[in-house]
N, C-alpha and C. Protein backbone atom coordinates (compact mmCIF):
# COMPACT_ATOMS: atom_id res chain seq x y z
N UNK A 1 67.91 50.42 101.58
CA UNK A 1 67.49 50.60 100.20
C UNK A 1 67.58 49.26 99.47
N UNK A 2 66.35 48.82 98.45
CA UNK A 2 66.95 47.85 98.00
C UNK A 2 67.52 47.84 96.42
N UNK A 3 67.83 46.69 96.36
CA UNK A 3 68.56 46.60 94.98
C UNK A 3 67.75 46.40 94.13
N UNK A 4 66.89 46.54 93.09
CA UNK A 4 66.02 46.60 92.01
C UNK A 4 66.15 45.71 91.45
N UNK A 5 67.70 45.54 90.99
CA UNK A 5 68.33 44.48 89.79
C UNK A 5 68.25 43.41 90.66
N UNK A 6 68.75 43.23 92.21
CA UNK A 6 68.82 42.15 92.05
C UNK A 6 67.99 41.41 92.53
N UNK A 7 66.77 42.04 92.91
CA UNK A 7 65.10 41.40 93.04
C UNK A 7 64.31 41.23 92.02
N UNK A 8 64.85 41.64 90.80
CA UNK A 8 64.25 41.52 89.52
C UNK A 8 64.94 39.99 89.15
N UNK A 9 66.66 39.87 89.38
CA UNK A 9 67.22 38.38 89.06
C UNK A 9 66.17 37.17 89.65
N UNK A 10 66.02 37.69 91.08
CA UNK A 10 65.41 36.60 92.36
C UNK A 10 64.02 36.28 91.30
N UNK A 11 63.40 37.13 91.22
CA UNK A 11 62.36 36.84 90.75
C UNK A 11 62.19 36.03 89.67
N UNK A 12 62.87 36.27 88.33
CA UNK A 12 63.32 35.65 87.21
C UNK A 12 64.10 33.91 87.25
N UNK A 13 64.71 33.81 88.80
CA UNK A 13 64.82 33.26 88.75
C UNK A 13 64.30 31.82 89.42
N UNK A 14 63.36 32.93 90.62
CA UNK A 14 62.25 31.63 91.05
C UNK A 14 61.25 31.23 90.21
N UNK A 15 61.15 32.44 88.71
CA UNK A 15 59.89 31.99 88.55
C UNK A 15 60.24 30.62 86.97
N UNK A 16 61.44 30.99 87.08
CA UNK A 16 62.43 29.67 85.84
C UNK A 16 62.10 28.37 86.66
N UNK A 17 62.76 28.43 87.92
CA UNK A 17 62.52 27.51 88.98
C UNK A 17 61.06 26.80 88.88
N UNK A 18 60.24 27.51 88.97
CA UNK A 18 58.80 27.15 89.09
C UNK A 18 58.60 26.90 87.85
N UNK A 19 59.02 27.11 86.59
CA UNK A 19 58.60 26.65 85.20
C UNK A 19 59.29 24.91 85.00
N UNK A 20 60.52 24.92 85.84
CA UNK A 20 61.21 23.61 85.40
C UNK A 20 60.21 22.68 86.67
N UNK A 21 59.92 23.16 87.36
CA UNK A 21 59.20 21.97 88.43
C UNK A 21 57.82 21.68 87.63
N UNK A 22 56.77 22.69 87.56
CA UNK A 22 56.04 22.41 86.63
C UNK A 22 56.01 21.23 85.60
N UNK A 23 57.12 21.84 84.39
CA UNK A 23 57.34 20.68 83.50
C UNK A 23 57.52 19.03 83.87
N UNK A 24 58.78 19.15 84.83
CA UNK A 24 58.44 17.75 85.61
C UNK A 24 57.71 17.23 85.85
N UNK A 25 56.95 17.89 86.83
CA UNK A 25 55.49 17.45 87.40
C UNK A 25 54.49 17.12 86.13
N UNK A 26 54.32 18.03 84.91
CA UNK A 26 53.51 17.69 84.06
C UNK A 26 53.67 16.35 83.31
N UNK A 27 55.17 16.34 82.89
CA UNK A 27 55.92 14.95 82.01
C UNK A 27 55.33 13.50 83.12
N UNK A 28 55.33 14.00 84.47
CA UNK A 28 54.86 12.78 85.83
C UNK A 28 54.02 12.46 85.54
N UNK A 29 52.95 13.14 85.51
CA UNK A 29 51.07 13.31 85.66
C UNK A 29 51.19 12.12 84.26
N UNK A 30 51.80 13.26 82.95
CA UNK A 30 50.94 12.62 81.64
C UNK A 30 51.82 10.75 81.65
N UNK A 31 53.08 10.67 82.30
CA UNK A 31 53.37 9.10 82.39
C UNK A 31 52.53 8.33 83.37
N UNK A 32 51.83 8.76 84.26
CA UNK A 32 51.18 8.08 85.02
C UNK A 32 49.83 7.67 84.67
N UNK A 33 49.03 9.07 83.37
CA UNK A 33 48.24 7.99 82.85
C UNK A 33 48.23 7.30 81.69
N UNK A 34 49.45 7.60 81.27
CA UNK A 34 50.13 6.68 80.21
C UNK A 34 49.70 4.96 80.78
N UNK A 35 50.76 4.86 82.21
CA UNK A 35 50.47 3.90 82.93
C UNK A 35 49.22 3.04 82.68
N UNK A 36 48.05 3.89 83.19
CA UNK A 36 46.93 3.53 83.51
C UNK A 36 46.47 2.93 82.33
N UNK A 37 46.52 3.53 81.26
CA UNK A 37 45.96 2.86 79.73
C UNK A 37 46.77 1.70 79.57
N UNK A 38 47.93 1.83 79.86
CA UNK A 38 48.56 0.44 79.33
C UNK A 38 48.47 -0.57 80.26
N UNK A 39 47.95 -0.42 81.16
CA UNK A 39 46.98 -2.00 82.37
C UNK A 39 46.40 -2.09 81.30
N UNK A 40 45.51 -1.43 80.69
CA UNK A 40 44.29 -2.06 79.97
C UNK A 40 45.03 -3.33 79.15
N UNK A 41 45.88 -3.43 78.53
CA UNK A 41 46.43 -4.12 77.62
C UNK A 41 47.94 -4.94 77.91
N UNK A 42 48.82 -4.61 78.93
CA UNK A 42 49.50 -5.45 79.64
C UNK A 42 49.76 -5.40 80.86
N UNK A 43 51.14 -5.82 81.60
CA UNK A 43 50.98 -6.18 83.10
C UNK A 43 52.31 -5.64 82.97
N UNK A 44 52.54 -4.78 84.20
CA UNK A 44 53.51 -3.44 84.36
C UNK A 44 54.11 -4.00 85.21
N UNK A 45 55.08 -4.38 85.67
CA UNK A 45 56.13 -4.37 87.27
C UNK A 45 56.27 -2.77 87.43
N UNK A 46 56.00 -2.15 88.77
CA UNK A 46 56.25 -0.79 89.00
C UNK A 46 56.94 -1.08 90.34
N UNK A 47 58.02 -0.06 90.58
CA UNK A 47 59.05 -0.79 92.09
C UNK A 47 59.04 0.95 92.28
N UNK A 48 59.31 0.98 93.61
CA UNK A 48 59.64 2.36 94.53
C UNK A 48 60.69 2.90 94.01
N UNK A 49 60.73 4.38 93.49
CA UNK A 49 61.88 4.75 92.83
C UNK A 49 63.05 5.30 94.33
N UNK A 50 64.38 5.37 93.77
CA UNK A 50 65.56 5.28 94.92
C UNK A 50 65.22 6.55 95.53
N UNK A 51 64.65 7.55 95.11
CA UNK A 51 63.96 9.07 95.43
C UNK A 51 63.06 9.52 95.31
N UNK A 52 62.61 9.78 96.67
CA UNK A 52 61.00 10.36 96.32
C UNK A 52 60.60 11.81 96.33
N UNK A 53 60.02 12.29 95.46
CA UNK A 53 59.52 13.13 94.83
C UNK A 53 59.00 13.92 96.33
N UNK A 54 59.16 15.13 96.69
CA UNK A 54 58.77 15.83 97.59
C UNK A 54 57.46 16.89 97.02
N UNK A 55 58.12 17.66 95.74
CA UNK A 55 57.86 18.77 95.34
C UNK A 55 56.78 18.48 94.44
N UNK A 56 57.44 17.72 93.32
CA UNK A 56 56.78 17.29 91.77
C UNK A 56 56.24 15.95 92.27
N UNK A 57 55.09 16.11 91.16
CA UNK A 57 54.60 14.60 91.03
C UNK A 57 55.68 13.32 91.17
N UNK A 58 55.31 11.90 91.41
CA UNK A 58 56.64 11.27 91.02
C UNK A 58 56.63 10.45 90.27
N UNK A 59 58.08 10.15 89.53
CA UNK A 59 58.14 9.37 88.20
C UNK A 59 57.96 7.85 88.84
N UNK A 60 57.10 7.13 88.54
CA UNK A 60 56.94 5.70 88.35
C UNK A 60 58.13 5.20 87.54
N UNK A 61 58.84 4.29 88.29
CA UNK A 61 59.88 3.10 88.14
C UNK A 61 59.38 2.06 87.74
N UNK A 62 59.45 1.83 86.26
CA UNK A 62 58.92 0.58 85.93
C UNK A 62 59.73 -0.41 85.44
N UNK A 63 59.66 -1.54 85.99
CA UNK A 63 60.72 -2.46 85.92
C UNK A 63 60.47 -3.70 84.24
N UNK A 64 59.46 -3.87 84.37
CA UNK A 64 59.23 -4.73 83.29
C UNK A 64 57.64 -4.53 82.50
N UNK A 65 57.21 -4.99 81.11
CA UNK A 65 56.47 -4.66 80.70
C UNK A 65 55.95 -6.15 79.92
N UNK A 66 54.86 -6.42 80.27
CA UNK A 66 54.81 -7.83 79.80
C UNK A 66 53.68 -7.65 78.96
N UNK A 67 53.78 -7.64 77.59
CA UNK A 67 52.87 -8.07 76.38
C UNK A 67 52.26 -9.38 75.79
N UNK A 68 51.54 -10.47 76.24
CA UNK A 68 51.20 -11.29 75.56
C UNK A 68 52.04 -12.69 76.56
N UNK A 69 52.78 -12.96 75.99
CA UNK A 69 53.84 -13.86 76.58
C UNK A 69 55.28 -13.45 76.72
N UNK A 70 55.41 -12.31 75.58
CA UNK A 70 56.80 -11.29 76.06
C UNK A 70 56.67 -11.00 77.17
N UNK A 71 57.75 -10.69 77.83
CA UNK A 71 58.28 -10.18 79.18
C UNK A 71 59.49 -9.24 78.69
N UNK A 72 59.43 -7.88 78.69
CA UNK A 72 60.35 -6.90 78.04
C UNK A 72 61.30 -6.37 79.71
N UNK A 73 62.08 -6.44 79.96
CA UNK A 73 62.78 -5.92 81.10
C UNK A 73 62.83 -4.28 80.05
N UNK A 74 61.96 -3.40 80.64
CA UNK A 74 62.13 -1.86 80.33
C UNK A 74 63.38 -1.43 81.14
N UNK A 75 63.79 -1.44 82.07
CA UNK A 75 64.84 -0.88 82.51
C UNK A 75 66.40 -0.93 81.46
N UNK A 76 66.18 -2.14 81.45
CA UNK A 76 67.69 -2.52 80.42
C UNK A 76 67.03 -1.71 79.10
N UNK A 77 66.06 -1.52 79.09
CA UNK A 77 66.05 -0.92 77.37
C UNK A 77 66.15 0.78 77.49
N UNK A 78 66.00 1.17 78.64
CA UNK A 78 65.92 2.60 78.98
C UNK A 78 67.79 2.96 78.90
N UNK A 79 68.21 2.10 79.50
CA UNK A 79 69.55 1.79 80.01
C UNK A 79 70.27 1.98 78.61
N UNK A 80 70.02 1.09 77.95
CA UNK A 80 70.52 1.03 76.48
C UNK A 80 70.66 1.89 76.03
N UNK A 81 69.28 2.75 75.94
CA UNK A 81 69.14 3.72 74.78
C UNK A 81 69.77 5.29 75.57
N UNK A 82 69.85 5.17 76.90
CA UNK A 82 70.60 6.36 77.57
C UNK A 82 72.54 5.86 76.92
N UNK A 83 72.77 4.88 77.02
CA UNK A 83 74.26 5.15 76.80
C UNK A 83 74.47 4.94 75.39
N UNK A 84 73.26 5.12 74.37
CA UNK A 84 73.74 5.16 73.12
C UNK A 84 73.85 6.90 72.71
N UNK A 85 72.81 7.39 73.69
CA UNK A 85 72.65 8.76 73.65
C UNK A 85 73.63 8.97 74.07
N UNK A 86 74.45 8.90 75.61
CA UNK A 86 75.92 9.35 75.94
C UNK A 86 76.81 9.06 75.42
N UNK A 87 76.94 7.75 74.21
CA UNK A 87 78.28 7.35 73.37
C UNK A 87 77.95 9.04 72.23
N UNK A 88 76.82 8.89 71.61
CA UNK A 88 77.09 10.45 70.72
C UNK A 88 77.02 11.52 71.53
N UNK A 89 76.78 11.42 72.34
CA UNK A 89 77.66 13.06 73.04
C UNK A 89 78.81 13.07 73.36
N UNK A 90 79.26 11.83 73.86
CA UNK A 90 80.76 11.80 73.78
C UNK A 90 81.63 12.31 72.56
N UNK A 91 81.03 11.66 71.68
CA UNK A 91 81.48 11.71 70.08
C UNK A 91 81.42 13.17 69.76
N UNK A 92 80.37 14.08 70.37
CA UNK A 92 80.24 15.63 70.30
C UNK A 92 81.22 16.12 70.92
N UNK A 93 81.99 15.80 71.50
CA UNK A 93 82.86 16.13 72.73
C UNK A 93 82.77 17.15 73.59
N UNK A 94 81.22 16.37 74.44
CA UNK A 94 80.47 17.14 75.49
C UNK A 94 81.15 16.25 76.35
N UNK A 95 81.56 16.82 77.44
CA UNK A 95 82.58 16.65 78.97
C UNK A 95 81.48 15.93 79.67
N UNK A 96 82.62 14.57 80.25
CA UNK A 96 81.73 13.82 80.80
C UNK A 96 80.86 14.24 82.32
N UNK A 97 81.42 15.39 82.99
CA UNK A 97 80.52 15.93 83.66
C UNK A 97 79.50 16.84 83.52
N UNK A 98 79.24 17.11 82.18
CA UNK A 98 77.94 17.87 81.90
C UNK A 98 77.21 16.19 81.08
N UNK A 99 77.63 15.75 80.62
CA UNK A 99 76.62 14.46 80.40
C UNK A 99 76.20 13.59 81.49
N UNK A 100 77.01 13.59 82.70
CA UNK A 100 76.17 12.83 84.04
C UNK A 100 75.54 14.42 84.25
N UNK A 101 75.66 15.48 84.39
CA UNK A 101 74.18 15.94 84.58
C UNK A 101 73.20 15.68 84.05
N UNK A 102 73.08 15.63 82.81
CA UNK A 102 72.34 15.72 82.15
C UNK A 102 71.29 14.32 82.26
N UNK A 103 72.12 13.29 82.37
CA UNK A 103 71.68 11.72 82.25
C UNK A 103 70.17 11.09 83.04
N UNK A 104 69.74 12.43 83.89
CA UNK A 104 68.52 11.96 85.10
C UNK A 104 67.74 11.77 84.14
N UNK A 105 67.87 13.34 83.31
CA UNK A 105 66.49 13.98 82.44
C UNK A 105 66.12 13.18 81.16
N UNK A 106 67.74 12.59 80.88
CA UNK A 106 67.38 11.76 79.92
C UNK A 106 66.91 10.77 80.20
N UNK A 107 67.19 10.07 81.41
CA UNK A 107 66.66 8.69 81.46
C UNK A 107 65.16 9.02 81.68
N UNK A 108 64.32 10.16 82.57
CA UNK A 108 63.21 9.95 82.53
C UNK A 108 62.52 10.47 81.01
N UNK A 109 63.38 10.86 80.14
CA UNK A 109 62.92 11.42 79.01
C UNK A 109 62.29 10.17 78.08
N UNK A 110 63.95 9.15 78.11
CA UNK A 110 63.52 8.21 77.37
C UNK A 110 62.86 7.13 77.98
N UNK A 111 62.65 6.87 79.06
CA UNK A 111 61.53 6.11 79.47
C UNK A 111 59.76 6.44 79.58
N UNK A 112 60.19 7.87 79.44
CA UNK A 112 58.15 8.60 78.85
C UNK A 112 58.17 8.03 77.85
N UNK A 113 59.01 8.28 76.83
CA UNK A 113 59.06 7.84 75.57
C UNK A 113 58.55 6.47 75.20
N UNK A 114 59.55 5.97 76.23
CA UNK A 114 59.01 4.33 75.80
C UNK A 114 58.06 4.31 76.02
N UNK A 115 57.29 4.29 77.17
CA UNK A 115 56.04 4.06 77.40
C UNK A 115 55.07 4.43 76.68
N UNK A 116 55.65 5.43 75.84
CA UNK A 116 54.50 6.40 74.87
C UNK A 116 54.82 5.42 73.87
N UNK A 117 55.69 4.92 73.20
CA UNK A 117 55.48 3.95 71.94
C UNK A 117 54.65 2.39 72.42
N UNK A 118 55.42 1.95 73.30
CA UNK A 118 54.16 0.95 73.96
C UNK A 118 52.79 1.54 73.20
N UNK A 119 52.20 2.61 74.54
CA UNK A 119 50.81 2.82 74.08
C UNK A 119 50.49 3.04 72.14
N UNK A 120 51.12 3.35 71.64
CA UNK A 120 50.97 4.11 70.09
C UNK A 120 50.39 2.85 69.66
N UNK A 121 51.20 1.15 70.20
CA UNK A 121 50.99 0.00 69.87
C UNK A 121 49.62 -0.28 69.74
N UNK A 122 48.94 0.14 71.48
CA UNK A 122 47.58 -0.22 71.10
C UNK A 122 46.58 0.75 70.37
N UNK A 123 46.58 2.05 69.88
CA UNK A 123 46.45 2.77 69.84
C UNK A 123 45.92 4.23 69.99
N UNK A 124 46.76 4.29 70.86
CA UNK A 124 46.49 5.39 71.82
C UNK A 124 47.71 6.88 71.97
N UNK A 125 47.54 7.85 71.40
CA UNK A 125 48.51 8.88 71.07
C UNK A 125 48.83 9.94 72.14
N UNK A 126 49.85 10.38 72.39
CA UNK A 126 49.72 11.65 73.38
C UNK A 126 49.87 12.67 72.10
N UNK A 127 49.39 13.73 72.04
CA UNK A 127 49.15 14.92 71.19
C UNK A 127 49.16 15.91 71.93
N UNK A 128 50.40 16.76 71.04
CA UNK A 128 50.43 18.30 71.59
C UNK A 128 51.63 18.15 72.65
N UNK A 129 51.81 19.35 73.42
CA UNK A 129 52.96 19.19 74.58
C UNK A 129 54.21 19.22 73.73
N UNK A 130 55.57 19.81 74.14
CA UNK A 130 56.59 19.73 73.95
C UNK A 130 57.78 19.29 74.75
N UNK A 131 58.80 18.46 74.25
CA UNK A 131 59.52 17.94 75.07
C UNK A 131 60.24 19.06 75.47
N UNK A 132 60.87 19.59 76.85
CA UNK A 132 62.01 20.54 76.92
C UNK A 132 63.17 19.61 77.56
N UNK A 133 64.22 20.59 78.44
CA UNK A 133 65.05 19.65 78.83
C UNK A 133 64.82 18.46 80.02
N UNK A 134 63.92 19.60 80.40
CA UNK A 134 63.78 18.90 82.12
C UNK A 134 61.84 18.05 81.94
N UNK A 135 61.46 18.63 81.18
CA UNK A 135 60.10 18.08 81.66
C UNK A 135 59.15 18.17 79.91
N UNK A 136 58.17 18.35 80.37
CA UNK A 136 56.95 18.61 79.26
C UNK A 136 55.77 19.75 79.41
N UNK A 137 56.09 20.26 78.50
CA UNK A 137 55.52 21.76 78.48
C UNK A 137 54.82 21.97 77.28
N UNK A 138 53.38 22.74 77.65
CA UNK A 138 52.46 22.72 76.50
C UNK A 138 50.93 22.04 76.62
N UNK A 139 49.87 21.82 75.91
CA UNK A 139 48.77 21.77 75.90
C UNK A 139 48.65 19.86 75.69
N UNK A 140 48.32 18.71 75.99
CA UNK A 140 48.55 17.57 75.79
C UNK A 140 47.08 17.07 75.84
N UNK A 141 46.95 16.87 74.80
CA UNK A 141 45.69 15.22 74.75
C UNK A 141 46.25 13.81 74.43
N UNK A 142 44.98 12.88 75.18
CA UNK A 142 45.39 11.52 74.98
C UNK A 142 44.40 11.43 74.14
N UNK A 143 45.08 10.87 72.65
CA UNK A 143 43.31 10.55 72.11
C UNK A 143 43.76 8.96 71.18
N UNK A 144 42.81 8.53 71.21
CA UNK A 144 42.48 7.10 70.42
C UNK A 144 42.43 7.22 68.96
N UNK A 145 43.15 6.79 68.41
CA UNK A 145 43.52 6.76 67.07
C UNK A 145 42.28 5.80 65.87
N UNK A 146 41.74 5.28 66.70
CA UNK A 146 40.32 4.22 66.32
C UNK A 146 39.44 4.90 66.04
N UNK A 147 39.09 5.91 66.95
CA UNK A 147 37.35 6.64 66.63
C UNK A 147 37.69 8.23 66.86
N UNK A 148 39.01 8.44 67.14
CA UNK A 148 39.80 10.24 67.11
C UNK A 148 39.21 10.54 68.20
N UNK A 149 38.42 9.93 69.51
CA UNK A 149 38.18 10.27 70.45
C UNK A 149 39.17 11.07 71.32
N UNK A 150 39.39 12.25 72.18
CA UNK A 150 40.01 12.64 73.29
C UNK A 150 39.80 11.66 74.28
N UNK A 151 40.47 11.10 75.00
CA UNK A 151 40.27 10.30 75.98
C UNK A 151 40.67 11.25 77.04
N UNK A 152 41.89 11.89 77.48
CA UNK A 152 42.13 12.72 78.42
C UNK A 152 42.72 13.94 77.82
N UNK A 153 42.85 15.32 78.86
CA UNK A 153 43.25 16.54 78.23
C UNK A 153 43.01 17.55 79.27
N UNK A 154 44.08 18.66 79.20
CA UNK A 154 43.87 19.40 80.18
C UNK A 154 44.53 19.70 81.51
N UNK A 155 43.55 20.40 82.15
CA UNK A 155 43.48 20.29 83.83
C UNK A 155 43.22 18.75 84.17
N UNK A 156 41.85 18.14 83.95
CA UNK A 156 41.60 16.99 84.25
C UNK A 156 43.05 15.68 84.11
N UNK A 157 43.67 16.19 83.05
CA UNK A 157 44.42 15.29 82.90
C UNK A 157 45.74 15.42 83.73
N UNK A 158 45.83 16.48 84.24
CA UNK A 158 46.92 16.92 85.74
C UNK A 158 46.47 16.43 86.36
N UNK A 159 45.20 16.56 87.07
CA UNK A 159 44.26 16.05 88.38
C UNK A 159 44.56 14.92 88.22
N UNK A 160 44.23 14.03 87.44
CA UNK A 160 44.24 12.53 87.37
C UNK A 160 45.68 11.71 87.57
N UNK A 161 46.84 12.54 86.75
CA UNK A 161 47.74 11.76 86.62
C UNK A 161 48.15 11.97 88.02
N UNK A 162 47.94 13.20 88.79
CA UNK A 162 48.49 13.04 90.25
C UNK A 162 48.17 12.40 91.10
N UNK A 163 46.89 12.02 90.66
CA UNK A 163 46.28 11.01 91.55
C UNK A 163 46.34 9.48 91.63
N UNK A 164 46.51 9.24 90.02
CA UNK A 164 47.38 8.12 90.07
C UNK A 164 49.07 7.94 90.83
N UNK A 165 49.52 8.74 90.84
CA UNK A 165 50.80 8.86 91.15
C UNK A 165 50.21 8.42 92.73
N UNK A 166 49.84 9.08 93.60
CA UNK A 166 49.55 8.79 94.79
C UNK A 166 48.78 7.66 95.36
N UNK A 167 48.22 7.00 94.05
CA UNK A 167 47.28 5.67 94.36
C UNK A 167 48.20 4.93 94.19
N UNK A 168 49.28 4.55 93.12
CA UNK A 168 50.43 3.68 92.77
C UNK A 168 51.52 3.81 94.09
N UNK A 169 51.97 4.80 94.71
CA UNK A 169 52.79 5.06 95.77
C UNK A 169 52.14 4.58 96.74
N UNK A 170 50.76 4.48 97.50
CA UNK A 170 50.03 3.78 98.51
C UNK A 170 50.35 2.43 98.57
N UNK A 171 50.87 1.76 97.65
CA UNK A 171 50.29 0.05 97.44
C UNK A 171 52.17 0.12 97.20
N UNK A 172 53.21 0.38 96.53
CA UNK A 172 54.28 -0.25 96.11
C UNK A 172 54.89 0.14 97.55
N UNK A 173 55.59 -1.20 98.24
CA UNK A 173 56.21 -0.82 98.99
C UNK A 173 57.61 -1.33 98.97
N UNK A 174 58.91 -0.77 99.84
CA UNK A 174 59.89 -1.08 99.90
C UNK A 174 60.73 -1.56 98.36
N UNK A 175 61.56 -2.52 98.14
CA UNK A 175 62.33 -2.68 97.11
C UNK A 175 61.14 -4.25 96.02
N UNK A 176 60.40 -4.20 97.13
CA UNK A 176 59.42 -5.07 96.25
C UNK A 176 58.79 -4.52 94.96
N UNK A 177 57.79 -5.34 93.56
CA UNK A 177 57.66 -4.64 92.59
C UNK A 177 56.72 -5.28 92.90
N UNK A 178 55.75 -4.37 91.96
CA UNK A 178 54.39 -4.63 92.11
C UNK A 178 53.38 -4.32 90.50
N UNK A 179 52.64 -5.85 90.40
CA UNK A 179 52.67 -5.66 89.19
C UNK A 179 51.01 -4.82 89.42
N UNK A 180 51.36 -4.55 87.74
CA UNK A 180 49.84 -3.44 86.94
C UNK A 180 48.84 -4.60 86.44
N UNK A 181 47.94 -4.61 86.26
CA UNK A 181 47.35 -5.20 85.25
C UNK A 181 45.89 -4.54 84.81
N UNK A 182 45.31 -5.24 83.96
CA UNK A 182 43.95 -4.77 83.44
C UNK A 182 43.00 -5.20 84.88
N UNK A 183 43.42 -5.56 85.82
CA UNK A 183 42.81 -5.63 87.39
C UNK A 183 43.56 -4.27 87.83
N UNK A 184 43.87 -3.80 87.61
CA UNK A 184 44.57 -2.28 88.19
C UNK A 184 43.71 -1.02 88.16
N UNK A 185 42.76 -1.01 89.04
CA UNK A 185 42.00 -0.57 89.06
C UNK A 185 41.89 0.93 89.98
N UNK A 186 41.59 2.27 89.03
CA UNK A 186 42.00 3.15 89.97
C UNK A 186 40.32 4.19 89.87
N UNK A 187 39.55 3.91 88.94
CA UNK A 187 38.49 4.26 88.96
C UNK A 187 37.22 3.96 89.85
C-alpha cells in the first residue's frame, strides 16, 4: 500500500527542486547575455569556474572588466561587496554557518548585479524578473533605454543565453582567462 502523504511530500518536493534549478539556470542564461552586450563596449577576462555546472546553465567567472583604459578587477569588487553583506548579517546575529551557506548565492547574486550596472552604463536595462534566493524568476526583457527597443526576451532569450554559455565554455580552457571583446563574436 502506499503512503499518499508521503508521495504528495516527494512530489512537492522535487517539484521545489526543479523550481530552484530553473531559477539558476535562468539568472545563468540572462548573465550570459548580459556578457554578450557588454563585448560590445568593453573587454571581459572570463576564466573556468572551480565547478562545473552539470545540471543548470553555467555561471561565467569573470575576472576583470576593462572600460576605456580602466582595468576594474570584478572579482575583488564582488568579494567586497559579499563581506560587507556578511559583516551586516553578522551584526543581525545570523550564525556563521547559515551565512557560509548562504554566501554561493550571494556571490553569484552580486556579481549578476554587477554586471547588470556595468550594462545600465551603456544603456542597456534588464526589465521584469525577480530576484529570489537562489536564482531569477519571472518574465525578463533586455531593452535599450535609447530608442525603448526590446533587444532580447523570453524563450529566445533562454535559448540564447545557453548557448552562449556553451560557446564561452568551448574556447576558456584550464586556469587560463580569456578575454571578451567587441571581436567576441557569437553570431
Amino acid at each position: 500500500m502506499f503512503n499518499t502523504q508521503r508521495d504528495n511530500y516527494t512530489i512537492l518536493k522535487r517539484s521545489s527542486q526543479e523550481k530552484t534549478l530553473d531559477a539558476v539556470s535562468y539568472q545563468a542564461e540572462v548573465q550570459n547575455i548580459i556578457i554578450l552586450y557588454l563585448c560590445q563596449f568593453t573587454e571581459l577576462s572570463v576564466r573556468k569556474p572551480s565547478k562545473q555546472a552539470r545540471i543548470t546553465t553555467q555561471f561565467q567567472k569573470v575576472k576583470t572588466i576593462r572600460i576605456g583604459d580602466e582595468i576594474i578587477d570584478f572579482q575583488k569588487v564582488v568579494k567586497k561587496r559579499c563581506e560587507i553583506i556578511e559583516h551586516i548579517m553578522l551584526k543581525q546575529n545570523v550564525k556563521r554557518e547559515t551565512i557560509k551557506k548562504r554566501l554561493q548565492a550571494i556571490k553569484r547574486r552580486e556579481a549578476y548585479h554587477l554586471l547588470e550596472d556595468f550594462l545600465f552604463m551603456f544603456g542597456i536595462v534588464i526589465v521584469g524578473g525577480k530576484d529570489e534566493r537562489d536564482g531569477l524568476v519571472g518574465y525578463v526583457k533586455i531593452v535599450n533605454i535609447f530608442d525603448s527597443s526590446v533587444m532580447c526576451e523570453g524563450q529566445p532569450l533562454r535559448e540564447l543565453g545557453s548557448k552562449i554559455s556553451k560557446h564561452i565554455n568551448s574556447f576558456v580552457v584550464g586556469d587560463n582567462s580569456t578575454f571578451l571583446n567587441s571581436c567576441f563574436k557569437f553570431f
